[in-house]
N, C-alpha and C. Protein backbone atom coordinates (compact mmCIF):
# COMPACT_ATOMS: atom_id res chain seq x y z
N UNK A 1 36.63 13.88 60.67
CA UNK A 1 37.97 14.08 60.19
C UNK A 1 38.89 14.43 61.35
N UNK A 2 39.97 13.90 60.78
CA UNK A 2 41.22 14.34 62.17
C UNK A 2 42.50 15.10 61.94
N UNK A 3 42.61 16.04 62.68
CA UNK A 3 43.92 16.87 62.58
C UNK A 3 44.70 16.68 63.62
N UNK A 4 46.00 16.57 63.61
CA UNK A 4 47.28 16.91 64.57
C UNK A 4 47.86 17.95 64.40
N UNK A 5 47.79 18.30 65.62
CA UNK A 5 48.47 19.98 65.76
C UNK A 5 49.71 19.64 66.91
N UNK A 6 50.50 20.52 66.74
CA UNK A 6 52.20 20.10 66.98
C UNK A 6 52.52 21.99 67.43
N UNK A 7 53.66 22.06 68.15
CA UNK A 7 53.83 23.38 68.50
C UNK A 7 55.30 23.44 68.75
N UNK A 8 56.03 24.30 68.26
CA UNK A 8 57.51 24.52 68.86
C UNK A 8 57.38 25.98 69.42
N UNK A 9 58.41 25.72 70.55
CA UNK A 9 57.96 27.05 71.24
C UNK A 9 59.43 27.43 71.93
N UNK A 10 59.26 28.43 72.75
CA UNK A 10 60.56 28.79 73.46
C UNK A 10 60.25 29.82 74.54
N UNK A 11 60.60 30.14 76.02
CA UNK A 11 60.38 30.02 77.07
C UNK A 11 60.22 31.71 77.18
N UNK A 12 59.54 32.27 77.89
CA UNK A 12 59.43 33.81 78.12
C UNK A 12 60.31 34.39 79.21
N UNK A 13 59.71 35.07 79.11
CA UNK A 13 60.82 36.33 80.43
C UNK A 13 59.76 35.84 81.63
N UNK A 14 58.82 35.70 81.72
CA UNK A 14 57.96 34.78 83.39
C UNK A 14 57.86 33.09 83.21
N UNK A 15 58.89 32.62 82.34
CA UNK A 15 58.93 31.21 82.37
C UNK A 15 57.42 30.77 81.66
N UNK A 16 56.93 31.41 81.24
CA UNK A 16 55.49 31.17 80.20
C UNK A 16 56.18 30.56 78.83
N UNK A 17 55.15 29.89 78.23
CA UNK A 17 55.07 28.89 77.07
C UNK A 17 54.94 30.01 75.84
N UNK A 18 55.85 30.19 75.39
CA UNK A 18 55.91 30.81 74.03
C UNK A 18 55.88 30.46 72.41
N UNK A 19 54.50 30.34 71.86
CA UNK A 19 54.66 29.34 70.58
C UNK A 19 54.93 29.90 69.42
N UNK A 20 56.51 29.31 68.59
CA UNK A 20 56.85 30.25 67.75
C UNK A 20 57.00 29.63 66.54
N UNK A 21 56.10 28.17 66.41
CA UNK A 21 56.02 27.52 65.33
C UNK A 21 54.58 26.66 65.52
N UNK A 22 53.73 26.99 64.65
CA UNK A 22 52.75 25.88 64.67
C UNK A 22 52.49 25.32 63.47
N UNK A 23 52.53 23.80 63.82
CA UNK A 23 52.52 23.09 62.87
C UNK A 23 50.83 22.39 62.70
N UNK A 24 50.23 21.87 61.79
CA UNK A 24 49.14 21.23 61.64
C UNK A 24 49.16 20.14 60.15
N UNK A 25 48.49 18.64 61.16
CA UNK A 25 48.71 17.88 59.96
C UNK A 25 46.90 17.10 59.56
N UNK A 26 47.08 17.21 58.49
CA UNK A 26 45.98 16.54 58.04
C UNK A 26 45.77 15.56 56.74
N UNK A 27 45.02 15.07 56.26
CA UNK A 27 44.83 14.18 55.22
C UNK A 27 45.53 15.46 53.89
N UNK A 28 46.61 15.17 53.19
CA UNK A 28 47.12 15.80 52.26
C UNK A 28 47.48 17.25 52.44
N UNK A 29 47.33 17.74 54.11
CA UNK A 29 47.74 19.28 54.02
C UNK A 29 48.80 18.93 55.49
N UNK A 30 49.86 19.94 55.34
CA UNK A 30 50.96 20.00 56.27
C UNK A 30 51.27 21.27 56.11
N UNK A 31 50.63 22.13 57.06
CA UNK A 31 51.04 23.49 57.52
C UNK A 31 51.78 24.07 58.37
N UNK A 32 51.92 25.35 58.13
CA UNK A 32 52.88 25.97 59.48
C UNK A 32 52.87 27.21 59.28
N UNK A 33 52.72 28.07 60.99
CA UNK A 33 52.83 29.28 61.24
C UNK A 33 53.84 29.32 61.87
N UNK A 34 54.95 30.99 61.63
CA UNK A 34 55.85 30.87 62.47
C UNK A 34 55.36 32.90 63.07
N UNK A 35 55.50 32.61 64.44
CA UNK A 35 54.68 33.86 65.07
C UNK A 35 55.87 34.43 65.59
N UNK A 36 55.86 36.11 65.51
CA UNK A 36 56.33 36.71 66.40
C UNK A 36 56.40 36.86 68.07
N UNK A 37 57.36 37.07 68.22
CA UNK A 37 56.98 37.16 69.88
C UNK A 37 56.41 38.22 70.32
N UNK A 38 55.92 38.21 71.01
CA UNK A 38 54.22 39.00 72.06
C UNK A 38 54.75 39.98 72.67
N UNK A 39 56.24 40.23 73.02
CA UNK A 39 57.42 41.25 73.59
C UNK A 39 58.67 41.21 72.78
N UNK A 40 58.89 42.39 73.12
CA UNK A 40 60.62 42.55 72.58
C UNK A 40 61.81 41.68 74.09
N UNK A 41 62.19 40.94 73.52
CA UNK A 41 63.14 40.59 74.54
C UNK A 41 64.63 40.41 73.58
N UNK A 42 65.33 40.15 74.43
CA UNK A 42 67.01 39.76 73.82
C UNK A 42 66.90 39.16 73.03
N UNK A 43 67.37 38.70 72.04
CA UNK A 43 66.97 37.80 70.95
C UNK A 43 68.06 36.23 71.57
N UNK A 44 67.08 35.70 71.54
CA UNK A 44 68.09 34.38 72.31
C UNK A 44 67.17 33.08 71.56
N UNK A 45 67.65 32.07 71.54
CA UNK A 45 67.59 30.86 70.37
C UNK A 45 67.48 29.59 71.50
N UNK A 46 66.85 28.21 70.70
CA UNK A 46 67.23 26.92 71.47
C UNK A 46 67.62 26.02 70.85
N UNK A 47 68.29 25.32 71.44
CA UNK A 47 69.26 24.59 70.74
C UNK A 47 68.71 23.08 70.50
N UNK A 48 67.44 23.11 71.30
CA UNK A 48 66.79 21.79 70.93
C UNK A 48 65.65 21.88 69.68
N UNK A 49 65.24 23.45 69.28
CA UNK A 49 64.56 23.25 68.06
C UNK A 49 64.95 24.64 67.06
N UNK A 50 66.03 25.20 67.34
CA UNK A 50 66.90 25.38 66.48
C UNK A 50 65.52 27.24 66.08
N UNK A 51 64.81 27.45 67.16
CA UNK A 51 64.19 28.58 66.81
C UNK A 51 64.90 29.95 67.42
N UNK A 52 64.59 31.23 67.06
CA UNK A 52 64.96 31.85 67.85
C UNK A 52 63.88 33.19 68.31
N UNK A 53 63.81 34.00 68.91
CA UNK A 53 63.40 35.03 69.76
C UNK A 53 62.30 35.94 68.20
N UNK A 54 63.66 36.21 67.83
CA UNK A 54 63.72 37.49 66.79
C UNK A 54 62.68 36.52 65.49
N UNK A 55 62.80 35.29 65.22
CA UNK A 55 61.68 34.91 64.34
C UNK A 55 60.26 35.01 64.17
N UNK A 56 59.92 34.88 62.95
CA UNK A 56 58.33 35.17 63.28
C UNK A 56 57.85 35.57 62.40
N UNK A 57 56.59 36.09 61.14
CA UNK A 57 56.27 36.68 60.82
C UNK A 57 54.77 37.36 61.10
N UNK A 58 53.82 36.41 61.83
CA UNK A 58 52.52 36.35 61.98
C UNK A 58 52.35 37.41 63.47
N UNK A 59 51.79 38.30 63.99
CA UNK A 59 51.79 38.72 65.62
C UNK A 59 51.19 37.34 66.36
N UNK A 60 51.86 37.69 67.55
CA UNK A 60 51.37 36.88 68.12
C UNK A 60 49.87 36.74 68.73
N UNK A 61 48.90 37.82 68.90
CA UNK A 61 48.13 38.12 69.68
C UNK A 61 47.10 37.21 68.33
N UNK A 62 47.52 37.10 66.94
CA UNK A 62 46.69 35.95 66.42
C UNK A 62 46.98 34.43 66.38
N UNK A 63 47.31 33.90 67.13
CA UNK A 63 47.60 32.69 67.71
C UNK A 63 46.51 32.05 67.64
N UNK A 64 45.55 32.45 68.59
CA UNK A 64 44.25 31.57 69.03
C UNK A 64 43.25 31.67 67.39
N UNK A 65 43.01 33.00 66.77
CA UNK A 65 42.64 33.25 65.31
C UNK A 65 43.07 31.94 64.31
N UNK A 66 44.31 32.18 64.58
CA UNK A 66 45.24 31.33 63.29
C UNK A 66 44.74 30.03 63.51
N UNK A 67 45.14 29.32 64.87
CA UNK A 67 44.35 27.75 65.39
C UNK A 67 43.31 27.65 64.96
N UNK A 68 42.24 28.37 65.58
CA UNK A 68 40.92 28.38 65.18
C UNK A 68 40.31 28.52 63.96
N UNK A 69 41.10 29.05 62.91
CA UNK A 69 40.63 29.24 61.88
C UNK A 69 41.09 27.45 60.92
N UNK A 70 41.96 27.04 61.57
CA UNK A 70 43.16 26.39 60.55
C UNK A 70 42.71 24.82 60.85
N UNK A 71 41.70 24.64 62.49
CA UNK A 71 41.44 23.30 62.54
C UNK A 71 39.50 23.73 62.93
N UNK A 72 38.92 24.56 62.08
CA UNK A 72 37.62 24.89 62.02
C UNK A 72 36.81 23.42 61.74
N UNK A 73 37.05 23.07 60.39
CA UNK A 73 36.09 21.90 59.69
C UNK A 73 36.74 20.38 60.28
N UNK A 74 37.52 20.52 61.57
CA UNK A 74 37.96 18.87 62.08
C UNK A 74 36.83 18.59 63.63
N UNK A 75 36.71 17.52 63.31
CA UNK A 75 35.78 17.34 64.05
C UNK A 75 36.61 16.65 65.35
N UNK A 76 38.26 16.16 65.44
CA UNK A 76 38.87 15.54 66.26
C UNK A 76 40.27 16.42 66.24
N UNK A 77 40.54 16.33 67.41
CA UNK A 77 42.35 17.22 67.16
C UNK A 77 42.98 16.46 68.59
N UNK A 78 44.21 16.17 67.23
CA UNK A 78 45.44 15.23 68.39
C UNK A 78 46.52 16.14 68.59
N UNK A 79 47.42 16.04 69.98
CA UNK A 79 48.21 16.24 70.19
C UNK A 79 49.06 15.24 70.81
N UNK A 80 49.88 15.86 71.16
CA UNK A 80 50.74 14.34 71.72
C UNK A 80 51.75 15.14 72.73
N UNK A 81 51.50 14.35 73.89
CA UNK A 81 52.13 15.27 75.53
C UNK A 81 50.73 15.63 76.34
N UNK A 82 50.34 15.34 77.30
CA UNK A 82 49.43 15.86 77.92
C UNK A 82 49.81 17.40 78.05
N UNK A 83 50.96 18.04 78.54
CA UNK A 83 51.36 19.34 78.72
C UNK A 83 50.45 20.19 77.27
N UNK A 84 51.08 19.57 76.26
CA UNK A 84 50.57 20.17 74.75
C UNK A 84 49.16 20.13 74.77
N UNK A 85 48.56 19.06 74.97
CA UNK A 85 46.98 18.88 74.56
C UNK A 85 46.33 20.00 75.66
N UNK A 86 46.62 20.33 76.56
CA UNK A 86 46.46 21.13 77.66
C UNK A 86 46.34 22.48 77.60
N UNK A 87 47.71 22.85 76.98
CA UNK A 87 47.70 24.18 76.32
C UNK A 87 46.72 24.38 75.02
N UNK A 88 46.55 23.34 74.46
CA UNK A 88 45.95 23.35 73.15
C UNK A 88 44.22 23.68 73.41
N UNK A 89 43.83 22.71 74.41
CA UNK A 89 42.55 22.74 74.63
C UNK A 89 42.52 23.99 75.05
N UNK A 90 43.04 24.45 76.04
CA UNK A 90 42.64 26.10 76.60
C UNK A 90 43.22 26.99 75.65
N UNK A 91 43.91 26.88 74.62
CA UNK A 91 43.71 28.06 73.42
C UNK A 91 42.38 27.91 72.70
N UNK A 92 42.18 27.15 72.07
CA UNK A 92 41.35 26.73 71.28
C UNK A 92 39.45 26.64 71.91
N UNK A 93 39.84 26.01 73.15
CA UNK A 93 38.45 25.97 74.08
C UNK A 93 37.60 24.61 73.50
N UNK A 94 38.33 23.91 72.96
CA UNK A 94 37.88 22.14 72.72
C UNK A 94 38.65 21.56 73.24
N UNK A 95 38.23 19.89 73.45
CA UNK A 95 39.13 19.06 73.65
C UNK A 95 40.09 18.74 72.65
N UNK A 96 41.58 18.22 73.03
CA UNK A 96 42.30 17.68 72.05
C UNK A 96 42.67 16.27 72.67
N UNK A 97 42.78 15.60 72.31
CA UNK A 97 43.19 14.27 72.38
C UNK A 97 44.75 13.99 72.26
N UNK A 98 45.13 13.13 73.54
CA UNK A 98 46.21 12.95 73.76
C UNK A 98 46.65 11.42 72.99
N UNK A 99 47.42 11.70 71.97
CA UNK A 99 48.01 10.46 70.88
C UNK A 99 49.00 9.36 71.98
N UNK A 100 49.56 9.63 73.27
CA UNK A 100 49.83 9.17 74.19
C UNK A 100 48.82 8.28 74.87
N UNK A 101 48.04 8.69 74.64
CA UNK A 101 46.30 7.57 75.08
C UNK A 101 46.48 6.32 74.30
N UNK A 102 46.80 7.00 73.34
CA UNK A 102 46.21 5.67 72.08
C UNK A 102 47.84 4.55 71.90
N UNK A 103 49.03 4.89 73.04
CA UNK A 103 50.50 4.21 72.89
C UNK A 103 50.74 4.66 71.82
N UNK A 104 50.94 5.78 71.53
CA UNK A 104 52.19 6.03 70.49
C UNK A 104 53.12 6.82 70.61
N UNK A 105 54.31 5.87 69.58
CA UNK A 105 55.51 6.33 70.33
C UNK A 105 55.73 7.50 70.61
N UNK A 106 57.53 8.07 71.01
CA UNK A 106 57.14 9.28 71.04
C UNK A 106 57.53 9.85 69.16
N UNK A 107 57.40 11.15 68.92
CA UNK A 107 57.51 11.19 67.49
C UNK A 107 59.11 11.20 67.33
N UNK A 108 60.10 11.19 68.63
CA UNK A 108 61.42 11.37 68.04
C UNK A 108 62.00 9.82 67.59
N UNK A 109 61.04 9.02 67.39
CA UNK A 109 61.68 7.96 66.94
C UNK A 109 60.92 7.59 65.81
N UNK A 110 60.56 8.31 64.88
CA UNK A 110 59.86 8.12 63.37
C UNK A 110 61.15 8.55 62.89
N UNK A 111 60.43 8.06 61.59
CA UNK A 111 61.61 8.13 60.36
C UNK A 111 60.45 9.45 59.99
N UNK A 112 61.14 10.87 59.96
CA UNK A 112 60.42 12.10 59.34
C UNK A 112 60.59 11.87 57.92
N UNK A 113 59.80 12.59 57.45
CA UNK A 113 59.41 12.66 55.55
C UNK A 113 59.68 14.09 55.13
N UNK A 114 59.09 14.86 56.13
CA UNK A 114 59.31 16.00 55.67
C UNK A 114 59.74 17.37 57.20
N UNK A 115 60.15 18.58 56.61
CA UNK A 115 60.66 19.52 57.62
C UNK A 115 60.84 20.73 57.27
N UNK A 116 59.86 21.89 58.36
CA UNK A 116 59.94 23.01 57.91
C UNK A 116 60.87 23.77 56.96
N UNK A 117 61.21 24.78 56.14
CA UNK A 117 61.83 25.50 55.66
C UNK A 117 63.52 25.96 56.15
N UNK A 118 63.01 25.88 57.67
CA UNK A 118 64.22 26.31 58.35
C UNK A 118 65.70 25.58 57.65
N UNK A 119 66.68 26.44 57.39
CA UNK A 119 67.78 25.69 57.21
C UNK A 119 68.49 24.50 58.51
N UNK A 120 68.08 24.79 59.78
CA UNK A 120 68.88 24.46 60.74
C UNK A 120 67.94 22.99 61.04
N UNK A 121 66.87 23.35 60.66
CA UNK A 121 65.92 21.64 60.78
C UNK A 121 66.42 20.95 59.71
N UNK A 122 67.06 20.83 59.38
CA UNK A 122 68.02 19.61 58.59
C UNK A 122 68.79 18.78 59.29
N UNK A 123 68.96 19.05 60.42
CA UNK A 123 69.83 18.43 60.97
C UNK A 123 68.72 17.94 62.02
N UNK A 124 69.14 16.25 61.70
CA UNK A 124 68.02 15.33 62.71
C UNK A 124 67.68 15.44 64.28
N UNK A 125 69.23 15.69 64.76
CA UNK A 125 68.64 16.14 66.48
C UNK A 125 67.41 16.96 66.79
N UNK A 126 67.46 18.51 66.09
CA UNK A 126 66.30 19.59 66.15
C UNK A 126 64.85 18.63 66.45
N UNK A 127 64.73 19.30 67.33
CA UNK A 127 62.88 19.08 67.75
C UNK A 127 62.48 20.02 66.36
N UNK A 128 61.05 19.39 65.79
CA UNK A 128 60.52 20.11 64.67
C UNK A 128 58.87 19.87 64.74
N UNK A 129 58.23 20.68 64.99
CA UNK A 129 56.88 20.71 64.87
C UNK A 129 56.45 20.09 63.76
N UNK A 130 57.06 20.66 62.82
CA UNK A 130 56.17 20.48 61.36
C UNK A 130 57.29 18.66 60.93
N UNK A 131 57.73 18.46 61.40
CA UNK A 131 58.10 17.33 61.42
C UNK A 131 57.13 16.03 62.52
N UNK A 132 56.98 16.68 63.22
CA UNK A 132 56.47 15.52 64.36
C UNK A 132 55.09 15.89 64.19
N UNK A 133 54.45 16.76 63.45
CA UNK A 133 53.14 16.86 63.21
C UNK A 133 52.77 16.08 62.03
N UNK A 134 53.20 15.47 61.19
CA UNK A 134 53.13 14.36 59.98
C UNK A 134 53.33 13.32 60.11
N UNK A 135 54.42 13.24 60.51
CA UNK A 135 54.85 11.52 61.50
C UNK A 135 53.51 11.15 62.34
N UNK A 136 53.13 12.22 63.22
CA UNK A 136 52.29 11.35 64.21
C UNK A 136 51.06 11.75 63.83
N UNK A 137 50.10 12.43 62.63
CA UNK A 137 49.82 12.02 61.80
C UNK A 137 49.38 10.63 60.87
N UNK A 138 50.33 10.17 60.73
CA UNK A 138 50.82 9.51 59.67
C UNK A 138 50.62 7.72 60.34
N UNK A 139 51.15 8.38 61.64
CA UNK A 139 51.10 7.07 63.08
C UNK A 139 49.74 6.95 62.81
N UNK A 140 48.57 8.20 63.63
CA UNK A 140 46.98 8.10 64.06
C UNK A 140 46.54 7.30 62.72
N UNK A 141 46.55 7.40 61.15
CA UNK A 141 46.10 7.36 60.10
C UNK A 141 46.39 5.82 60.30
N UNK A 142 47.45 5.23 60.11
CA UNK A 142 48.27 3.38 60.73
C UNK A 142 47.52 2.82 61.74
N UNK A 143 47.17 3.62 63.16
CA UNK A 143 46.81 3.45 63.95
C UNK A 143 45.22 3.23 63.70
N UNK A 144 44.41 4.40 63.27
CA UNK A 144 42.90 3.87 62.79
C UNK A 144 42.91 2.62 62.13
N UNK A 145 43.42 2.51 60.65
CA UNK A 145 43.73 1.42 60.24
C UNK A 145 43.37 0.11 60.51
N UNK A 146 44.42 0.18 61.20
CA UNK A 146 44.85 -1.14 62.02
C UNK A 146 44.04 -1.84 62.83
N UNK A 147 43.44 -0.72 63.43
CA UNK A 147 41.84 -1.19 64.47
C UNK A 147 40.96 -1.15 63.42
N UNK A 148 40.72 -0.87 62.50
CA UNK A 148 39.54 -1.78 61.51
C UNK A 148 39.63 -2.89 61.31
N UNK A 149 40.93 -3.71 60.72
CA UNK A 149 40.95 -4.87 60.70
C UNK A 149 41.37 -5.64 61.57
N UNK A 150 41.11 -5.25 63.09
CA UNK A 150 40.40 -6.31 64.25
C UNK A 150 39.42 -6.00 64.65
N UNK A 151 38.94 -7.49 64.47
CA UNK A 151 37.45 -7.55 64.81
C UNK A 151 37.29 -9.02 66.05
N UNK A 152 37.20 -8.33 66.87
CA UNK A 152 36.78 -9.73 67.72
C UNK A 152 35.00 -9.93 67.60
N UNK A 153 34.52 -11.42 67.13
CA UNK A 153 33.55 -12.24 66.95
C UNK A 153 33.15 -11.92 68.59
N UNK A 154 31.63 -11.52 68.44
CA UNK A 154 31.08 -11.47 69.98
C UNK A 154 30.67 -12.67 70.57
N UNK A 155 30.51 -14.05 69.64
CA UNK A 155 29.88 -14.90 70.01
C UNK A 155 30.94 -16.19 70.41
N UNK A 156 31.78 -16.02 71.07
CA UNK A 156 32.99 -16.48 71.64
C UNK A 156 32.67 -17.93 71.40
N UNK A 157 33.49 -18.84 70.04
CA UNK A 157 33.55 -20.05 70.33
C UNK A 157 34.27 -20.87 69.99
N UNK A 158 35.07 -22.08 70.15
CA UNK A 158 36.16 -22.73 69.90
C UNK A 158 35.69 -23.77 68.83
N UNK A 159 36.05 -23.63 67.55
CA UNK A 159 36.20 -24.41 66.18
C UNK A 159 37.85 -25.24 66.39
N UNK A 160 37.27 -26.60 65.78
CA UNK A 160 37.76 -27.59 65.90
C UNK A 160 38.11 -28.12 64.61
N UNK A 161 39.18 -28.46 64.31
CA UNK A 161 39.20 -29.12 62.79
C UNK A 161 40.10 -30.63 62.78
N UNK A 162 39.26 -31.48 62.17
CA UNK A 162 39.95 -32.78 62.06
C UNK A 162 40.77 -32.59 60.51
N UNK A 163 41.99 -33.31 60.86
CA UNK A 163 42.50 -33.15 59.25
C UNK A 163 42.47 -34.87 59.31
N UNK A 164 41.95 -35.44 58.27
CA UNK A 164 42.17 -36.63 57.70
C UNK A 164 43.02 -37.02 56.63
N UNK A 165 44.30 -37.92 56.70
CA UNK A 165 45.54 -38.21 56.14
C UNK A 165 45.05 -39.52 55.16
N UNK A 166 44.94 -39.73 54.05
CA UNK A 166 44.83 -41.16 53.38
C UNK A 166 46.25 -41.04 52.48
N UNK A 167 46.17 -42.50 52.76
CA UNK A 167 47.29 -42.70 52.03
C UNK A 167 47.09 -43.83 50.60
C-alpha cells in the first residue's frame, strides 16, 4: 500500500524547517495535523501558505509519534521535492520516495478537490499540504495505473498484414 505525505511549514529563529501542517494521503483517507511551534517566537505568518506562528494544536515534540503512527501499516511513502523526502526519511528513519522520480508534475498545477479547514486556503495561490497531498496522490494512483496497461511483448516481432480488396 502507498501513502503521500505532504508538509507545510514555516521558517525558525536558526533558519530550521518548521512543520506546522501535516498532511497524509491515502486510498479513501486524507488527513491532517496542525502542530504547535517547539518555541515561543513573535507570532509571524506566510504568505505563500497562509499559516501562522501562533497555530497549532498538537506539541510539537510529537511530530515524529504522529508520522509514525499515521503511515505505520504503508509499506511505500511518497513525497514530492527531494528537500521533503529528505526531511521525511530522517524523521521517520525509512525511505520515502521522491514522486519527482516517477515525472510528476509539480502539484501546483492540479486541479485540487479538496483543502484544509483553514479559511485562507480558499484562495488558490496558498501552498496547501492537505491539498497537494491528494492531488499527488491521486497523480501516483493514475500513474500506477497507467503502467499496468503497458506491456511491452518480450519476444520482439514485426506482424505483417495483407488486406485483400475484391470487388
Amino acid at each position: 500500500m502507498e501513502v503521500v505525505v505532504d508538509y507545510a511549514y514555516l521558517t525558525g529563529t536558526k533558519n530550521e524547517t518548521i512543520i506546522k501542517k501535516l498532511s497524509i494521503a491515502c486510498e479513501n483517507v486524507l488527513q491532517k495535523f496542525h502542530f504547535q511551534g517547539p518555541y515561543t517566537m513573535r507570532p509571524d505568518g506566510d504568505t505563500e501558505n497562509g499559516l501562522n506562528w501562533d497555530d497549532g494544536h498538537i506539541p510539537y515534540y510529537q511530530l515524529s509519534t504522529v508520522l509514525s503512527e499515521s503511515v505505520v501499516g504503508f509499506v511505500y511513502m511518497y513525497g514530492y521535492s527531494e528537500s521533503k523526502c529528505k526531511f521525511q526519511s530522517q524523521l521517520e528513519g525509512r525511505p520515502v520516495h521522491n514522486l519527482e522520480d516517477l515525472n510528476c508534475p509539480s502539484p501546483r498545477h492540479f486541479r485540487h478537490k479538496y483543502s484544509c479547514t483553514k479559511p485562507c486556503h480558499r484562495i488558490p495561490s496558498f501552498r496547501c499540504g492537505t491539498r497537494h497531498a491528494h492531488s499527488l496522490y491521486e497523480w501516483l494512483m493514475y500513474h500506477f495505473q497507467k503502467m499496468s496497461y503497458i506491456t511491452c511483448s518480450e519476444d520482439i516481432t514485426r506482424h505483417t498484414t495483407r488486406f485483400v480488396s475484391a470487388v
